[in-house]
Protein backbone atom coordinates (compact mmCIF):
# COMPACT_ATOMS: atom_id res chain seq x y z
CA UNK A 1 34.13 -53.89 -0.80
CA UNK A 2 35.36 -50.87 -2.85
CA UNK A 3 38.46 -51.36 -5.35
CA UNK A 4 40.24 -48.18 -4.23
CA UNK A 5 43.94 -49.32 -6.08
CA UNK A 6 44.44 -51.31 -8.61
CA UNK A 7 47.03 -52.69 -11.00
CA UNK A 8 47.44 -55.49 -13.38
CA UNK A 9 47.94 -58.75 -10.60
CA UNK A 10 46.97 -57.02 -7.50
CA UNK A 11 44.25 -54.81 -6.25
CA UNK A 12 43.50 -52.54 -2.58
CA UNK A 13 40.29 -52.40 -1.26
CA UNK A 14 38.64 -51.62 2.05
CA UNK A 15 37.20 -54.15 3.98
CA UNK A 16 33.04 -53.35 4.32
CA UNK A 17 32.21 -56.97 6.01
CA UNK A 18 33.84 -59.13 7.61
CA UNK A 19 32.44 -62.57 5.12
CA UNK A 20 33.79 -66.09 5.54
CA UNK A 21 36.46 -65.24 3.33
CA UNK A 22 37.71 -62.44 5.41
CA UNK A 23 37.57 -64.42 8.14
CA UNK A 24 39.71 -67.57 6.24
CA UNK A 25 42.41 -64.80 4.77
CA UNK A 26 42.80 -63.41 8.53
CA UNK A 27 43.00 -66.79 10.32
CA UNK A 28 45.86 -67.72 7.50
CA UNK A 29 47.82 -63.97 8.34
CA UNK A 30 47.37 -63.61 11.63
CA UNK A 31 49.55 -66.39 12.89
CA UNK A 32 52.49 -65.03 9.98
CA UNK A 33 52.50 -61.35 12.08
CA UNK A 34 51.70 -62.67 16.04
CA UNK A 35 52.07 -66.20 17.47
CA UNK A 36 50.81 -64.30 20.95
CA UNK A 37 47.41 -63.42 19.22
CA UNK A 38 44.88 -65.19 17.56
CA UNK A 39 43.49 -64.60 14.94
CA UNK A 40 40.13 -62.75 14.98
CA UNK A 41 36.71 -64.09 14.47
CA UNK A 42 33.58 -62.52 12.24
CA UNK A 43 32.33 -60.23 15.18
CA UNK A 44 35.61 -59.12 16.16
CA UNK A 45 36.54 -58.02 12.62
CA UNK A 46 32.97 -56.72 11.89
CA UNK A 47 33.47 -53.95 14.38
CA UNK A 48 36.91 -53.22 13.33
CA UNK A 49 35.45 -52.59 9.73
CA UNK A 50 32.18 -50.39 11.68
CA UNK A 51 34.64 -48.52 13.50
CA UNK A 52 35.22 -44.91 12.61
CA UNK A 53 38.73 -44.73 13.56
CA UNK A 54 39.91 -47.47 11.90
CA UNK A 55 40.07 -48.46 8.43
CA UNK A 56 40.85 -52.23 7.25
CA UNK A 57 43.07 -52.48 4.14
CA UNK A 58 43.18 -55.32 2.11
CA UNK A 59 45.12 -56.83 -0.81
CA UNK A 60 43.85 -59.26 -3.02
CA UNK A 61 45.78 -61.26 -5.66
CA UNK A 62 44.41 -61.16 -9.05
CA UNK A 63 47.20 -64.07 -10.41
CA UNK A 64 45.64 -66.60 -7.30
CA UNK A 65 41.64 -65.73 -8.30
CA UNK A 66 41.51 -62.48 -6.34
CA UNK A 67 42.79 -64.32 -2.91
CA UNK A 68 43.63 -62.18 -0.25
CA UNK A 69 47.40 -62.07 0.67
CA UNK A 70 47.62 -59.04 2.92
CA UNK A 71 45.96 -56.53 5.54
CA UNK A 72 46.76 -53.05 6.84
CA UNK A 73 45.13 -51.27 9.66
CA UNK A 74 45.25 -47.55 9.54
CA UNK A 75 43.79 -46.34 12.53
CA UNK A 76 42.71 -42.65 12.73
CA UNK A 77 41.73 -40.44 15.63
CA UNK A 78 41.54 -36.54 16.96
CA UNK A 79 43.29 -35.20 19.64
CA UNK A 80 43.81 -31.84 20.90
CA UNK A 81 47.06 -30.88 18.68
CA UNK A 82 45.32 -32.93 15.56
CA UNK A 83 44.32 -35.88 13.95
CA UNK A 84 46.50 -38.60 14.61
CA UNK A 85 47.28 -41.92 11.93
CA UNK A 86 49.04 -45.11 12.96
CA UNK A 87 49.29 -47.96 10.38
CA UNK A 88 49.01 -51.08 12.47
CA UNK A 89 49.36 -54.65 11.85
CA UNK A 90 50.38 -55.30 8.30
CA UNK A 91 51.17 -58.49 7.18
CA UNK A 92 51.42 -59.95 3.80
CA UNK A 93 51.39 -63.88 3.35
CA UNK A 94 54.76 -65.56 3.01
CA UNK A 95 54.06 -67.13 -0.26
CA UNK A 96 53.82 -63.35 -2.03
CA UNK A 97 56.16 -61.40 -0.11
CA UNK A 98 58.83 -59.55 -2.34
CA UNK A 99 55.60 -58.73 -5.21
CA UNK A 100 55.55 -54.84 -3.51
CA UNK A 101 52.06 -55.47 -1.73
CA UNK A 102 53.22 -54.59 1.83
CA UNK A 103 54.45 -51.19 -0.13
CA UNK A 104 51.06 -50.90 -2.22
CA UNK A 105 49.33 -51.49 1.31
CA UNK A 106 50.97 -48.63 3.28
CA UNK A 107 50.99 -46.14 0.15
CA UNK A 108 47.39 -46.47 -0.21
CA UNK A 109 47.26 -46.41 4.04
CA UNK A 110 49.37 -42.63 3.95
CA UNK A 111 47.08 -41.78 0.97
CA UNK A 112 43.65 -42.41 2.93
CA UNK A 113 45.48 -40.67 6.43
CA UNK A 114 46.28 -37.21 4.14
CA UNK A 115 42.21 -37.46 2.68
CA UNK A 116 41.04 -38.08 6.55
CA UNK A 117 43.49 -34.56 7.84
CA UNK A 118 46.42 -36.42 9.43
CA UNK A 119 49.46 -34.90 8.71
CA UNK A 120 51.73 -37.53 10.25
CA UNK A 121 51.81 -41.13 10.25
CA UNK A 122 53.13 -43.58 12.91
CA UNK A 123 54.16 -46.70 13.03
CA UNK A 124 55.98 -49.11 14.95
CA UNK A 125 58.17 -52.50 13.76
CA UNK A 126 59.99 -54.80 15.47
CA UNK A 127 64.05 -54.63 14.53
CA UNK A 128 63.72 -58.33 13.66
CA UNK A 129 61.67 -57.66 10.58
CA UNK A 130 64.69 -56.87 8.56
CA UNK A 131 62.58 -56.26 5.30
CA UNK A 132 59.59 -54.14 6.71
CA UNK A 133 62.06 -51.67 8.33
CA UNK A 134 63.55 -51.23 5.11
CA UNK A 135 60.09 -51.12 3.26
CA UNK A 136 59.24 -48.33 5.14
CA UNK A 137 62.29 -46.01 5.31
CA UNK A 138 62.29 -46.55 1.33
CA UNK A 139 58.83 -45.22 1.56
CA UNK A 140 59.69 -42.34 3.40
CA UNK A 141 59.20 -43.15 7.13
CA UNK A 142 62.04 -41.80 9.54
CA UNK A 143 63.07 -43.59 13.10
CA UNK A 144 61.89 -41.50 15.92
CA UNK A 145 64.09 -40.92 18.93
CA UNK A 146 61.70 -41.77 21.28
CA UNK A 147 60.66 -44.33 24.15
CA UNK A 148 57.37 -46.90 23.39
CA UNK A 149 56.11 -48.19 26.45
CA UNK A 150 53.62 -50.68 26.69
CA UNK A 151 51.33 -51.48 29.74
CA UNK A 152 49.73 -54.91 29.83
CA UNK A 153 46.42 -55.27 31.10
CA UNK A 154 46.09 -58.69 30.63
């Protein structure tokens, strides 16, 4: 994995495989964003990682021997009127939250869409997470008017 931010208790990188340890950190976060999902196993997260449209953001914490305590997935892809950026599925472990990595996560995320050719980024965030919705506005994110729908194929 490739240190791509860094400071002096935390670090970014992007995820290259998917190791036991990725694994571990994913089946601790996953249940902290979705209790509808479970968390992913090694293949599943192996071809996130290989995937060209998708890039998997990860925070390690240097003050817990380089542990990692949060994920972003900014997934990027061309259409007809551009290339397109969503950030997807952050989450940042409950015992860090408040140390600024959700808002090192996404700044390095709208960093990595610009160098990739997006020129916007979406995102979407439930009104019950208080604190994200405010993380992002004070990053500089604006509410859309606009309708999400959602099809389930399940």
């Amino acid at each position: 994995m490739d240190n791509l931010a860094e400071d002096s208790d935390l670090h970014i990188e992007t995820a290259t495989v998917a190791s036991d340890e990725v694994v571990t950190a994913f089946a601790l976060l996953i249940p902290q964003l979705s209790t509808s999902n479970a968390p992913p196993d090694a293949r599943t997260l192996q071809a996130l990682i290989d995937s060209e449209s998708s890039t998997l953001l990860l925070a390690r914490d240097r003050l817990d021997k380089d542990r990692i305590v949060g994920s972003l997935t900014l997934v990027t892809f061309g259409i007809p009127t551009g290339i397109r950026a969503w950030i997807e599925d952050v989450v940042v472990d409950t015992a860090v939250r408040g140390r600024g990595i959700g808002n090192r996560l996404n700044v390095r995320a709208l960093e990595l869409a610009r160098e990739l050719g997006a020129t916007t980024v979406d995102l979407t965030s439930r009104p019950s997470r208080e604190a994200a919705n405010r993380l992002y506005r004070r990053i500089g994110f604006e509410q859309r008017e606009t309708n999400v729908y959602r099809f389930d194929l399940r």
